[in-house]
N, C-alpha and C. Protein backbone atom coordinates (compact mmCIF):
# COMPACT_ATOMS: atom_id res chain seq x y z
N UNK A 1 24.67 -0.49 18.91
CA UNK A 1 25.69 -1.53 18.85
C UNK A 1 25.21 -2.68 19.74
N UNK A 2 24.99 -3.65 19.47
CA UNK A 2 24.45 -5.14 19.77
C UNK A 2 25.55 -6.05 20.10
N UNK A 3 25.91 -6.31 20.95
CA UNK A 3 26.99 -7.17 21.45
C UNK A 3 26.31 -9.04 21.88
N UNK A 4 27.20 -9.80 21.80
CA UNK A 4 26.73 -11.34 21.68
C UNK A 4 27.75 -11.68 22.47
N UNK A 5 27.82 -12.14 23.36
CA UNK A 5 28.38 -12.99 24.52
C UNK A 5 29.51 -11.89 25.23
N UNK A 6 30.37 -12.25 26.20
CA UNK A 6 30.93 -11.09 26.81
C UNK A 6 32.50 -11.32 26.46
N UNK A 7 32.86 -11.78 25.18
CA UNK A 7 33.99 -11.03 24.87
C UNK A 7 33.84 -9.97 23.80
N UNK A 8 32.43 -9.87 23.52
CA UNK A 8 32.03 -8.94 22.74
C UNK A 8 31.68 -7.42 22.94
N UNK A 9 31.96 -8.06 24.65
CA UNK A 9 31.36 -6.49 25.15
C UNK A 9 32.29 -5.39 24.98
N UNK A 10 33.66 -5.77 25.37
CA UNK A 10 34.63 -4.60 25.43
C UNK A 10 34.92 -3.80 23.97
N UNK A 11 35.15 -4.89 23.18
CA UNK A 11 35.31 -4.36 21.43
C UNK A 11 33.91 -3.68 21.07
N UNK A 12 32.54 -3.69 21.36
CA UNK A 12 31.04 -2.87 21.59
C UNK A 12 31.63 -1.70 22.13
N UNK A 13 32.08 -1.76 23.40
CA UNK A 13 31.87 0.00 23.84
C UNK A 13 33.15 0.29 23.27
N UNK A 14 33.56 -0.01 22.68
CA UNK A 14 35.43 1.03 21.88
C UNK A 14 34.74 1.28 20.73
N UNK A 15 34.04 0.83 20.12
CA UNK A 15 33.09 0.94 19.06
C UNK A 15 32.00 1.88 19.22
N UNK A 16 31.34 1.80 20.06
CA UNK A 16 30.27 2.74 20.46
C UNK A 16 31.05 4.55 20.76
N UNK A 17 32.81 4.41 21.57
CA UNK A 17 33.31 5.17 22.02
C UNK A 17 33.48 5.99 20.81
N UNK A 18 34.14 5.71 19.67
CA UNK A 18 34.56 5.71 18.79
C UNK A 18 33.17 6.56 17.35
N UNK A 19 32.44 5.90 17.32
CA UNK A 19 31.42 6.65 16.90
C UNK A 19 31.18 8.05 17.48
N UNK A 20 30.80 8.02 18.32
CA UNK A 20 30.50 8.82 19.35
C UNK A 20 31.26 10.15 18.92
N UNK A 21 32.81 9.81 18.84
CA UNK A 21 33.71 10.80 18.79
C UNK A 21 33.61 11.22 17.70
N UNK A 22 32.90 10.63 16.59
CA UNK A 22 33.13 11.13 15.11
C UNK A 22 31.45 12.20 14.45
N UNK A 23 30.95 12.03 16.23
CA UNK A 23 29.40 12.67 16.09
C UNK A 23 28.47 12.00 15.41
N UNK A 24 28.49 10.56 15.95
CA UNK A 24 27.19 9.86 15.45
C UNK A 24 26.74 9.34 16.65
N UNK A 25 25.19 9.36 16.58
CA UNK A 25 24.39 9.05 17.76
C UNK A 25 24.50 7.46 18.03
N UNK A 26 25.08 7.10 19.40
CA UNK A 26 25.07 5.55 19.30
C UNK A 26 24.20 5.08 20.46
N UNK A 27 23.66 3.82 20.42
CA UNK A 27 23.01 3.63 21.74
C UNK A 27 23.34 1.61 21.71
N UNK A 28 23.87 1.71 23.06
CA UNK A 28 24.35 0.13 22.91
C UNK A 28 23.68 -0.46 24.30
N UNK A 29 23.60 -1.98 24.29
CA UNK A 29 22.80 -2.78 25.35
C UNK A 29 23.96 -2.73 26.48
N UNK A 30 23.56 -2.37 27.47
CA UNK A 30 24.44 -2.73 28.62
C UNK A 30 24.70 -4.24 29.33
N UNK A 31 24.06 -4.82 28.70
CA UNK A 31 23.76 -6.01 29.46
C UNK A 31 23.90 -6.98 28.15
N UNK A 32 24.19 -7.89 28.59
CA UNK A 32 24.05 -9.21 27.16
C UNK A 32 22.99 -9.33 26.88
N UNK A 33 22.19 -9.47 26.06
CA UNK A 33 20.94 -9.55 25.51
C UNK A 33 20.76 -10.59 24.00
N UNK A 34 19.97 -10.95 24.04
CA UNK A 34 19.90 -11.45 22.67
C UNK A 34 19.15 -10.61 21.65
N UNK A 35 20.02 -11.45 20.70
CA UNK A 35 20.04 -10.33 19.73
C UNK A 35 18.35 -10.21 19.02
N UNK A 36 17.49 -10.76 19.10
CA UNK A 36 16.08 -9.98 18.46
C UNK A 36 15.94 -9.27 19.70
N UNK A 37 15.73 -9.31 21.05
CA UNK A 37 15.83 -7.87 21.74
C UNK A 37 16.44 -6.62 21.36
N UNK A 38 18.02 -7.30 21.15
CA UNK A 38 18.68 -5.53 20.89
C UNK A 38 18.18 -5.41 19.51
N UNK A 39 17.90 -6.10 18.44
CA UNK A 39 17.50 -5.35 17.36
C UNK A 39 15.79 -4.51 17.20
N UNK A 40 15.18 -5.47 18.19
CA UNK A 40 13.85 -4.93 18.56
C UNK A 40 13.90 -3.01 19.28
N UNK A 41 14.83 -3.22 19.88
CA UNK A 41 15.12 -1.96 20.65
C UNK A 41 15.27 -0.93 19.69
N UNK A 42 16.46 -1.59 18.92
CA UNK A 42 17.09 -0.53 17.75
C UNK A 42 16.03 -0.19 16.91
N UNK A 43 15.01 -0.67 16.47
CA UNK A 43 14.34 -0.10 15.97
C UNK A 43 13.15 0.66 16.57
N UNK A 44 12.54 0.32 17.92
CA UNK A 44 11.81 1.26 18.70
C UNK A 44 12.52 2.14 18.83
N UNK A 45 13.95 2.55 18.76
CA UNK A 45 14.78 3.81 18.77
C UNK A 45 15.12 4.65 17.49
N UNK A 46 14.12 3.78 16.39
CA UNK A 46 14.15 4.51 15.10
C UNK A 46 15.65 4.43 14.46
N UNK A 47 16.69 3.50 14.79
CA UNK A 47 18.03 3.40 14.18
C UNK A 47 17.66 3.35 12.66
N UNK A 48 18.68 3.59 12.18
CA UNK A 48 18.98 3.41 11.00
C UNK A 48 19.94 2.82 10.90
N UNK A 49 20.53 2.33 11.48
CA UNK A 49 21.98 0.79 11.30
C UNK A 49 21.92 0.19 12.52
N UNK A 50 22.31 -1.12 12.82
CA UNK A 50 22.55 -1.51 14.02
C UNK A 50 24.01 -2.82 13.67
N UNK A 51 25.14 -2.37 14.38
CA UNK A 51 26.03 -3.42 14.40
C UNK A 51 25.99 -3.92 15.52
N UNK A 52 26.54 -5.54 14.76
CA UNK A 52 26.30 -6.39 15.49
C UNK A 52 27.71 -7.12 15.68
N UNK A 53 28.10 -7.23 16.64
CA UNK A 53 29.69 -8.14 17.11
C UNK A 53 29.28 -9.14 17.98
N UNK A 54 29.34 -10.44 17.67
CA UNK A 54 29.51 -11.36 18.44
C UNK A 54 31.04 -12.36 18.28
N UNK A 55 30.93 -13.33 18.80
CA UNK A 55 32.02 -14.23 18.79
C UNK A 55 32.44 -14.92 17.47
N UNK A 56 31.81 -14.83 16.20
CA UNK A 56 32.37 -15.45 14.93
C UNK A 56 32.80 -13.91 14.25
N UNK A 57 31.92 -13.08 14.63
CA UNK A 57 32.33 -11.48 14.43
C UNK A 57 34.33 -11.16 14.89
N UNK A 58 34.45 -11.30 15.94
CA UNK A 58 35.52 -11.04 16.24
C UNK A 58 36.35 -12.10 16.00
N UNK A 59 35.84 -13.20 15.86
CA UNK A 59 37.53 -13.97 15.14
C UNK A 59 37.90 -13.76 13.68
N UNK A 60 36.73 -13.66 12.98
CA UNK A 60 37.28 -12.79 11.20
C UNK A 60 37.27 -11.68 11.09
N UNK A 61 37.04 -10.20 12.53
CA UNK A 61 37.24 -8.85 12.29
C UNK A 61 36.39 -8.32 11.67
N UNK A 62 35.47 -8.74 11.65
CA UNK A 62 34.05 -8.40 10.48
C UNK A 62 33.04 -8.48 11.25
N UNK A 63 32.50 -6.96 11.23
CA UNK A 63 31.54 -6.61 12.19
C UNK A 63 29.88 -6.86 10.97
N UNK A 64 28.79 -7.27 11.64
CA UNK A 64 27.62 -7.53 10.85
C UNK A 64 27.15 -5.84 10.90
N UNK A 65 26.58 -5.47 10.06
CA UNK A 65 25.93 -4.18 9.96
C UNK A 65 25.05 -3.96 9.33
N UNK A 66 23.78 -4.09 10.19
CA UNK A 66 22.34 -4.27 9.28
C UNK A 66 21.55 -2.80 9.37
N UNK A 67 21.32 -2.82 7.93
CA UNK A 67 20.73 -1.78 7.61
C UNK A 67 18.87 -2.38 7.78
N UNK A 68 18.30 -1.32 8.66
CA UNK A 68 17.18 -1.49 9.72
C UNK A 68 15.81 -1.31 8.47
N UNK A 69 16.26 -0.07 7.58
CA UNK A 69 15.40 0.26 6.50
C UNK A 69 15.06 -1.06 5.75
N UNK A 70 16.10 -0.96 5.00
CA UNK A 70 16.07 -1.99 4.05
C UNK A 70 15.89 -3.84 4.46
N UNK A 71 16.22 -3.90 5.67
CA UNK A 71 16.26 -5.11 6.48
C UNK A 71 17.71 -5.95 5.61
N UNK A 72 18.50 -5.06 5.48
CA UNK A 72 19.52 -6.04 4.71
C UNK A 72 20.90 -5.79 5.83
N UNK A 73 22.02 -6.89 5.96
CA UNK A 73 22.76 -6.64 6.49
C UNK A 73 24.09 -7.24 5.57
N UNK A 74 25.34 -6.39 5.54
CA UNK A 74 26.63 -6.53 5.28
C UNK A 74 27.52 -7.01 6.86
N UNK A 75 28.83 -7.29 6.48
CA UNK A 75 29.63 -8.12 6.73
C UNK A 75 30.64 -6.43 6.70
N UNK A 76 31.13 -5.83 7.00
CA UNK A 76 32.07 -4.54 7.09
C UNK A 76 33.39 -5.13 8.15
N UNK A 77 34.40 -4.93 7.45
CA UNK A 77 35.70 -4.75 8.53
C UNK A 77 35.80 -3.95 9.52
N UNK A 78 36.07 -4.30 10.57
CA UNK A 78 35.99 -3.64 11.70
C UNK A 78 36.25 -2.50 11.95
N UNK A 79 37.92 -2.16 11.07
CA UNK A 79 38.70 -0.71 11.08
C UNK A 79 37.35 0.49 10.39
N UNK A 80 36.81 -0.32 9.37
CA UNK A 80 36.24 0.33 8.60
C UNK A 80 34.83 0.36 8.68
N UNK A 81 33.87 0.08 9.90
CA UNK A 81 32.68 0.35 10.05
C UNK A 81 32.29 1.94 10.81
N UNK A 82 33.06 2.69 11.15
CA UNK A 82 33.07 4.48 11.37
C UNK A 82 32.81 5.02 10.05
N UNK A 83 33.78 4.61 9.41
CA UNK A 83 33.72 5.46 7.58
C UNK A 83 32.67 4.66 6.62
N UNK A 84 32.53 3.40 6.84
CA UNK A 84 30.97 2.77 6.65
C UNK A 84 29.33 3.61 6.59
N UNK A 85 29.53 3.50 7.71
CA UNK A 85 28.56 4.42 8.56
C UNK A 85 28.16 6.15 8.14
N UNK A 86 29.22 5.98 8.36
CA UNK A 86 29.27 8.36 7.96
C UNK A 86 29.15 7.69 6.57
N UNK A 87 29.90 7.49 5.63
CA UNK A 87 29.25 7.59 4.38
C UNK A 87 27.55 7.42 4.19
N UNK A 88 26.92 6.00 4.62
CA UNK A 88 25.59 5.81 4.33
C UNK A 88 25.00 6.97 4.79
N UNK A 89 25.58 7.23 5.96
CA UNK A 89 24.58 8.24 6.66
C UNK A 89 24.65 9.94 6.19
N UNK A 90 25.32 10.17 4.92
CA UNK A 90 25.72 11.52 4.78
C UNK A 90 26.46 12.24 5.30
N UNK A 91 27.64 11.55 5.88
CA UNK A 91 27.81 12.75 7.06
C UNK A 91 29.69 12.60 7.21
N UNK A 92 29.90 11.94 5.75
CA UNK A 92 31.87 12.28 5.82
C UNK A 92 31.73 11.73 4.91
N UNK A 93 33.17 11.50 4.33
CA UNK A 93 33.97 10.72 3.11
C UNK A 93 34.06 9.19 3.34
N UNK A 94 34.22 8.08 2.51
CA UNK A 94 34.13 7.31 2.25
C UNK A 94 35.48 6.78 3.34
């Protein structure tokens, strides 16, 4: 989880918390970073998704969610990037 300026940070770790609880491996920047760092990371960590919340992220509720394989990224609603996720990844219901 890739966070962009620091009102991004708190909605990142409820997000990160939140995964977590549903048994998916998350790993998020502690620090503000820009974003080709944290995506550089995410992929030396072998991710297979990396969301991204910054400040145009949280005023339309639409978290970016780039798929690392394919280099493609969607636009996912916020409520709905957990069940996003477990679906691509095999691992729950839609």
């Amino acid at each position: 989880v890739a966070w962009l300026g620091e009102a991004a940070e708190r909605p990142a770790a409820q997000l990160a918390r939140t995964l977590r609880e549903q048994s998916l491996r998350v790993e998020t920047n502690y620090e503000n970073a820009k974003l080709k760092k944290s995506l550089g990371q995410a992929s030396k960590l072998g991710a297979r998704f990396a969301v991204i919340i910054g400040e145009g992220e949280l005023a339309s509720g639409r978290y970016q969610v780039k798929d690392m394989a394919a280099a493609m990224q969607q636009e996912i609603e916020a409520a709905r990037v957990s069940s996003y996720l477990k679906k691509r990844l095999g691992k729950g219901e839609s």
